[in-house]
PDB file of N, CA and C in Angstrom:
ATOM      1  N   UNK A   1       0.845  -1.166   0.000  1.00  0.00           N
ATOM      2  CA  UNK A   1       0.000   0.000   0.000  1.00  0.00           C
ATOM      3  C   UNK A   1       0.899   1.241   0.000  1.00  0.00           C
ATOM      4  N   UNK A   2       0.674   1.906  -1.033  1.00  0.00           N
ATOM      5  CA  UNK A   2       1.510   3.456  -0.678  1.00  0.00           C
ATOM      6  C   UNK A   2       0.868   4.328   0.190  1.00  0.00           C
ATOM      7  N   UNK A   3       2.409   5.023   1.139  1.00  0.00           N
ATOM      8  CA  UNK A   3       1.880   5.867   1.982  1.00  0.00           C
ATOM      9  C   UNK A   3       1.041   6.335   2.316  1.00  0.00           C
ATOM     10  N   UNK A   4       0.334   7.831   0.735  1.00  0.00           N
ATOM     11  CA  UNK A   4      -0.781   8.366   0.837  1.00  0.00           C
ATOM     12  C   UNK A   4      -1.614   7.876   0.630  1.00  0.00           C
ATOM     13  N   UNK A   5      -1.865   6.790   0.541  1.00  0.00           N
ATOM     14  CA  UNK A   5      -3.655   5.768   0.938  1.00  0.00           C
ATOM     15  C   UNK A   5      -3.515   5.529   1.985  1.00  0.00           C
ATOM     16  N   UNK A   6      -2.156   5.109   2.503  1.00  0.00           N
ATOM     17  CA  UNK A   6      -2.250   4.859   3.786  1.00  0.00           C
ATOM     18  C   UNK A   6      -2.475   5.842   4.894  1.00  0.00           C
ATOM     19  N   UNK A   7      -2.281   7.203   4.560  1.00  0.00           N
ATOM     20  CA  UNK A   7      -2.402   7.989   5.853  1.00  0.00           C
ATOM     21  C   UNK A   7      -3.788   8.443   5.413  1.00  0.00           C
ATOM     22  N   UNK A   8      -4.188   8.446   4.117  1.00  0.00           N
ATOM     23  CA  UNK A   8      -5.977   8.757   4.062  1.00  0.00           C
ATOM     24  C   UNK A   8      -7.108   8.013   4.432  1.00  0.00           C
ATOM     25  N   UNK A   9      -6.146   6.350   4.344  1.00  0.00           N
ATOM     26  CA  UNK A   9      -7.179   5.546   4.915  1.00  0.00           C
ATOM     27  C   UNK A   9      -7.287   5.851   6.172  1.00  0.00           C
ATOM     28  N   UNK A  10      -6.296   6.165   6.974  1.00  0.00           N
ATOM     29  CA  UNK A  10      -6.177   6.246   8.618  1.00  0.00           C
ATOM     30  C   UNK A  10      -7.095   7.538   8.839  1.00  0.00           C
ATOM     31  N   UNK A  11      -6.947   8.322   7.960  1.00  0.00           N
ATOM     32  CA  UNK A  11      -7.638   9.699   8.653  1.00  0.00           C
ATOM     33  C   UNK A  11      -9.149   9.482   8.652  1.00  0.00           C
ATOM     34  N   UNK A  12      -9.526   8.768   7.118  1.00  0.00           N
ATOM     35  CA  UNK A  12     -11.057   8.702   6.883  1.00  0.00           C
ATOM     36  C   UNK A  12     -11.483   7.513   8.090  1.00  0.00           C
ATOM     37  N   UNK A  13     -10.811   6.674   8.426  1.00  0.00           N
ATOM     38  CA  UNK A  13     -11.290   5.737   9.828  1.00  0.00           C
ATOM     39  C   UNK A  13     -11.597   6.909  11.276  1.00  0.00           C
ATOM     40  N   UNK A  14     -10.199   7.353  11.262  1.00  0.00           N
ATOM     41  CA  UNK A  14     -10.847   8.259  12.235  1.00  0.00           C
ATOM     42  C   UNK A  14     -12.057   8.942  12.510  1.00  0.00           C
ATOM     43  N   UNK A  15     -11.716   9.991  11.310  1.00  0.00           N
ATOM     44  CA  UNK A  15     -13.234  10.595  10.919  1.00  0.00           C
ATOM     45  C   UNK A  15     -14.134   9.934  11.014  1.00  0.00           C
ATOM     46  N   UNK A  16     -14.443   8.799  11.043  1.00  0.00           N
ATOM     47  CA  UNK A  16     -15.784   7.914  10.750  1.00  0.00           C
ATOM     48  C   UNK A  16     -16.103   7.198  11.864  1.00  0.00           C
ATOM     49  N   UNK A  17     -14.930   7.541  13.010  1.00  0.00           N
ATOM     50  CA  UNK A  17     -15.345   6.959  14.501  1.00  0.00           C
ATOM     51  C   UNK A  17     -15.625   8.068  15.267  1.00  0.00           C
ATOM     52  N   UNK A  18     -15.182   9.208  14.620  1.00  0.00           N
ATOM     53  CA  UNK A  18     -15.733  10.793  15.988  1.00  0.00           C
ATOM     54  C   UNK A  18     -17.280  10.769  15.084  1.00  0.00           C
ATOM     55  N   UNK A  19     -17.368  11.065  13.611  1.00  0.00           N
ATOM     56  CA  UNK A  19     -18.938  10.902  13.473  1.00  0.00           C
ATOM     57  C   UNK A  19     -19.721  10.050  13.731  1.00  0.00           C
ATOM     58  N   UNK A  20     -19.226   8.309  14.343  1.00  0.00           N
ATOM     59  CA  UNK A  20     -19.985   7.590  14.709  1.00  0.00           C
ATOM     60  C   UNK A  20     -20.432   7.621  15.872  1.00  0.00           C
ATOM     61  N   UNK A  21     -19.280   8.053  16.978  1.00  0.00           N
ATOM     62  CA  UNK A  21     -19.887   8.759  18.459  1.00  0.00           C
ATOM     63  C   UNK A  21     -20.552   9.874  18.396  1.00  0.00           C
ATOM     64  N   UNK A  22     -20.461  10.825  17.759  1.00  0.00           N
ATOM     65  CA  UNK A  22     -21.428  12.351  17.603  1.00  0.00           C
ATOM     66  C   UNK A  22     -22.635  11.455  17.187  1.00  0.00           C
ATOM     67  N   UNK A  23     -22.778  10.653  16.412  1.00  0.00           N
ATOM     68  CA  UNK A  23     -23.945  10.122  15.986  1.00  0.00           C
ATOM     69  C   UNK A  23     -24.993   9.359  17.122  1.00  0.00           C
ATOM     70  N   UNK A  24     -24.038   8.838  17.981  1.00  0.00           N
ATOM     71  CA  UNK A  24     -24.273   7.938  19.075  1.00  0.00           C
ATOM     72  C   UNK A  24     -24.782   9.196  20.171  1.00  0.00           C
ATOM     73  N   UNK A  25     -23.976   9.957  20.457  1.00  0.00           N
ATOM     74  CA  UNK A  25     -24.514  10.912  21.247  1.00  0.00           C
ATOM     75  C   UNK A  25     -26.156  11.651  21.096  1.00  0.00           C
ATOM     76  N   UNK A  26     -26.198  11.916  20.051  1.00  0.00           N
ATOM     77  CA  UNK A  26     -27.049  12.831  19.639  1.00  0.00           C
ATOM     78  C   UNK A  26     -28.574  12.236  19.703  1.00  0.00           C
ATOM     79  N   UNK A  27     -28.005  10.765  19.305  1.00  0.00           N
ATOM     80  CA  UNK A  27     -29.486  10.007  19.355  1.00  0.00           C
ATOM     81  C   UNK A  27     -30.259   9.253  20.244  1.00  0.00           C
ATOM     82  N   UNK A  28     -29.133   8.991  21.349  1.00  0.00           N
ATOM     83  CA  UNK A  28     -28.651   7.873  22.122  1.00  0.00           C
ATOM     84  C   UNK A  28     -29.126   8.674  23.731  1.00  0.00           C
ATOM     85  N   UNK A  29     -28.994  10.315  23.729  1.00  0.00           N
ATOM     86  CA  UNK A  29     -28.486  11.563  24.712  1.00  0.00           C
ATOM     87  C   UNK A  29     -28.158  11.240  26.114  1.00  0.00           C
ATOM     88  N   UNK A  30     -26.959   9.726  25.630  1.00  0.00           N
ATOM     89  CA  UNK A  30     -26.627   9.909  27.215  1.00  0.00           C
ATOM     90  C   UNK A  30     -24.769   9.410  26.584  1.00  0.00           C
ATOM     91  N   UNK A  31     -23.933   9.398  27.716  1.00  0.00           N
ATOM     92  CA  UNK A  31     -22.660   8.640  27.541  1.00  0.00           C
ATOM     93  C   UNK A  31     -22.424   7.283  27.928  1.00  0.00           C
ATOM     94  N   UNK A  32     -22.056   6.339  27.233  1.00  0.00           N
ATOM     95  CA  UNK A  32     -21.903   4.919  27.664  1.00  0.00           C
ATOM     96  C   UNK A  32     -20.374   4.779  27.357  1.00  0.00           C
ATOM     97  N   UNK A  33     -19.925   4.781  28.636  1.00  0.00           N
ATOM     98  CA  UNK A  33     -18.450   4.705  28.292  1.00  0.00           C
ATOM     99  C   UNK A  33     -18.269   2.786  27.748  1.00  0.00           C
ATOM    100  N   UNK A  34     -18.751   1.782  27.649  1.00  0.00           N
ATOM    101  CA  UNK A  34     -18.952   0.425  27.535  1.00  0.00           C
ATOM    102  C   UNK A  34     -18.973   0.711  25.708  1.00  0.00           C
ATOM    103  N   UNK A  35     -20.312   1.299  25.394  1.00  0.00           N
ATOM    104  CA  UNK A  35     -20.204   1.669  23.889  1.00  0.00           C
ATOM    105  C   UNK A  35     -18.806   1.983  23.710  1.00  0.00           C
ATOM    106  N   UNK A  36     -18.669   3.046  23.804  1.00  0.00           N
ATOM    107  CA  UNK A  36     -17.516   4.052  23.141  1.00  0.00           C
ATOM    108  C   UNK A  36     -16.114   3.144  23.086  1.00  0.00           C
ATOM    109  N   UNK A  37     -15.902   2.212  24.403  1.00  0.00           N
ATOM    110  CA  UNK A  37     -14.606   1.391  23.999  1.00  0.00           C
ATOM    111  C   UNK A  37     -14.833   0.395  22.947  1.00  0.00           C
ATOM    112  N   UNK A  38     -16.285  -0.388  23.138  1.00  0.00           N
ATOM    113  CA  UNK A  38     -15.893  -1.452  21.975  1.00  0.00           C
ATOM    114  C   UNK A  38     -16.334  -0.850  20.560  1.00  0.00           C
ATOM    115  N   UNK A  39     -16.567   0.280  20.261  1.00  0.00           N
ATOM    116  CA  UNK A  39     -16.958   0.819  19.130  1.00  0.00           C
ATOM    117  C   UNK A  39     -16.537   1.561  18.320  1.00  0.00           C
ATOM    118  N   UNK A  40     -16.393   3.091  18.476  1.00  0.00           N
ATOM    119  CA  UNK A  40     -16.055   3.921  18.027  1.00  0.00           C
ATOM    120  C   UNK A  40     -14.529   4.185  18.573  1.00  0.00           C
ATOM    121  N   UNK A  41     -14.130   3.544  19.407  1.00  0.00           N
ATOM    122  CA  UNK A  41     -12.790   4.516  20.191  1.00  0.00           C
ATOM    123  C   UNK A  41     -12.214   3.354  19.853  1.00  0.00           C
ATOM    124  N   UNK A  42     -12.476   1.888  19.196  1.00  0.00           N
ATOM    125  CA  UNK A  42     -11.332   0.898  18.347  1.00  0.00           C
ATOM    126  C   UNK A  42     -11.119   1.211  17.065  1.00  0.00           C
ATOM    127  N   UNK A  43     -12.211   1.693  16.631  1.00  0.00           N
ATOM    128  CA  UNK A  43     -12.052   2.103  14.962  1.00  0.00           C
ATOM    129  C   UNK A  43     -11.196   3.397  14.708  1.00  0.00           C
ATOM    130  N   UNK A  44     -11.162   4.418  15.658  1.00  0.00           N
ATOM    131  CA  UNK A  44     -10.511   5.587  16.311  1.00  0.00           C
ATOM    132  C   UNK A  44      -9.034   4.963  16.646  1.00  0.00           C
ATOM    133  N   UNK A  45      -8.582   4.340  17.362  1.00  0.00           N
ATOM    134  CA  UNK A  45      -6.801   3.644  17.127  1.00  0.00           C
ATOM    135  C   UNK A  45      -6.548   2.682  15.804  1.00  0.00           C
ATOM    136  N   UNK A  46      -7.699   2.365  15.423  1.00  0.00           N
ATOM    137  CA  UNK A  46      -6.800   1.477  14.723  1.00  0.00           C
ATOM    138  C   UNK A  46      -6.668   2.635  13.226  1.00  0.00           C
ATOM    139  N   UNK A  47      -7.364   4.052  13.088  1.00  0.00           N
ATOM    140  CA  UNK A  47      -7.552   4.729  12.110  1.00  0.00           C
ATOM    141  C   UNK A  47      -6.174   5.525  12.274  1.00  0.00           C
ATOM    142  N   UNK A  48      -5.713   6.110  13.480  1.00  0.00           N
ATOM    143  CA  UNK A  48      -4.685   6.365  14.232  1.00  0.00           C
ATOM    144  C   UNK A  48      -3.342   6.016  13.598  1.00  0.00           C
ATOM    145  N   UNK A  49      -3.649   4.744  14.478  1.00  0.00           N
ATOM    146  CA  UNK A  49      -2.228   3.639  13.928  1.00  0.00           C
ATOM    147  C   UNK A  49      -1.626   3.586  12.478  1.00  0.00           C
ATOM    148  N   UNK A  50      -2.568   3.661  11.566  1.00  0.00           N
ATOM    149  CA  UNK A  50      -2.356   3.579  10.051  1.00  0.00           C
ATOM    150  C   UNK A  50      -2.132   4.711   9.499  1.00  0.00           C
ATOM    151  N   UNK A  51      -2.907   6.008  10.300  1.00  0.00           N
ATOM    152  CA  UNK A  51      -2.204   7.014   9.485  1.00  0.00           C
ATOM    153  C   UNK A  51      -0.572   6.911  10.407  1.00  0.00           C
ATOM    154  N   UNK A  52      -0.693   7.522  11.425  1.00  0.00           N
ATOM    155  CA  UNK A  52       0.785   6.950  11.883  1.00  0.00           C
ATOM    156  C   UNK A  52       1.591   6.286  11.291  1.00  0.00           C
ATOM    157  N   UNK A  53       1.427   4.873  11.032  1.00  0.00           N
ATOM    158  CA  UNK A  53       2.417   4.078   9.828  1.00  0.00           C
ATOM    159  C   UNK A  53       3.199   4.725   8.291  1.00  0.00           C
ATOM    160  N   UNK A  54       1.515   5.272   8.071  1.00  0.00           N
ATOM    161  CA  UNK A  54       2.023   6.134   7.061  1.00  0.00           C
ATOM    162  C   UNK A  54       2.965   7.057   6.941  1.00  0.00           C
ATOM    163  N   UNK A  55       2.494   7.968   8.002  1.00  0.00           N
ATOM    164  CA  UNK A  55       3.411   8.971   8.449  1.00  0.00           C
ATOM    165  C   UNK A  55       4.969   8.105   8.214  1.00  0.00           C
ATOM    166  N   UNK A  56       5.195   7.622   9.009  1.00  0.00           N
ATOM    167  CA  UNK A  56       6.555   6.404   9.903  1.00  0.00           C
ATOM    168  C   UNK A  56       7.413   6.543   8.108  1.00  0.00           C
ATOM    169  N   UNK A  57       6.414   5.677   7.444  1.00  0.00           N
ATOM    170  CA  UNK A  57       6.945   5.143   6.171  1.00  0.00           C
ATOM    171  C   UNK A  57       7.250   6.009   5.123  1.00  0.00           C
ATOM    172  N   UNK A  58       6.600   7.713   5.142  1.00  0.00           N
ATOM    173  CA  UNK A  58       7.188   8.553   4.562  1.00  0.00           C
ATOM    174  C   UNK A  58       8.175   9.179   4.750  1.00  0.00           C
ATOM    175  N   UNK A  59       8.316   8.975   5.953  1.00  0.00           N
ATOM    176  CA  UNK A  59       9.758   9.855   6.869  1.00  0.00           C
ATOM    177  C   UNK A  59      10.781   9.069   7.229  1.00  0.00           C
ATOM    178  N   UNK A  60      11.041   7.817   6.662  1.00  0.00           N
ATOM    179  CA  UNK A  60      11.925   6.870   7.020  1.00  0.00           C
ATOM    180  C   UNK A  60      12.334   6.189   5.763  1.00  0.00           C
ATOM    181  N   UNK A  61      13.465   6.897   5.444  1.00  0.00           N
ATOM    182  CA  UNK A  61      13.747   6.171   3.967  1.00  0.00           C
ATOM    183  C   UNK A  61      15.077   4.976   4.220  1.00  0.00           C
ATOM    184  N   UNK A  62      14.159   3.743   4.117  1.00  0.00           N
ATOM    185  CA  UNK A  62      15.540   2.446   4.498  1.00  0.00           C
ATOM    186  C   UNK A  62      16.387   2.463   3.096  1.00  0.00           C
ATOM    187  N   UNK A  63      17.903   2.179   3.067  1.00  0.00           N
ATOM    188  CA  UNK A  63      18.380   1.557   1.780  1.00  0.00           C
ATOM    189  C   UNK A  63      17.736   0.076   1.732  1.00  0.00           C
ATOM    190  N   UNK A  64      17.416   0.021   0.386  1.00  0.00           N
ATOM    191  CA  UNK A  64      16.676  -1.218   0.374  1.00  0.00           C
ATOM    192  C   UNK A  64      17.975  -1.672  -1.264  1.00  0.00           C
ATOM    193  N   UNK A  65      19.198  -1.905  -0.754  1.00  0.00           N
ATOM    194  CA  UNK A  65      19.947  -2.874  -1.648  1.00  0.00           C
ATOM    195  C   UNK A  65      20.050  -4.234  -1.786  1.00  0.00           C
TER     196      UNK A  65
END
């Protein structure tokens, strides 16, 4: 996978776990901290992690001889 998919995939995961809790909030009008870990706040690190990688893999140039 090249970088920049990789740090867009990570960002659009993110994005899509703060609009899935705003979504959760709004409809839901209370806080369930139980939701938020197995839901939105895993899809939220693991969206994290990948742009991160990305990041990692643009800024780290190995010799590859």
């Amino acid at each position: 996978m090249r970088t920049w998919l990789e740090k867009q995939l990570g960002s659009l995961l993110a994005l899509a776990a703060v609009i899935w809790e705003a979504w959760h909030l709004v409809n839901v009008h209370q806080f369930e901290g139980g939701y938020l870990r197995l839901g939105p706040m895993q899809l939220l690190m693991a969206g994290l992690l990948l742009w991160l990688h990305g990041k990692y893999r643009e800024n780290v140039h190995v010799n590859r001889a």
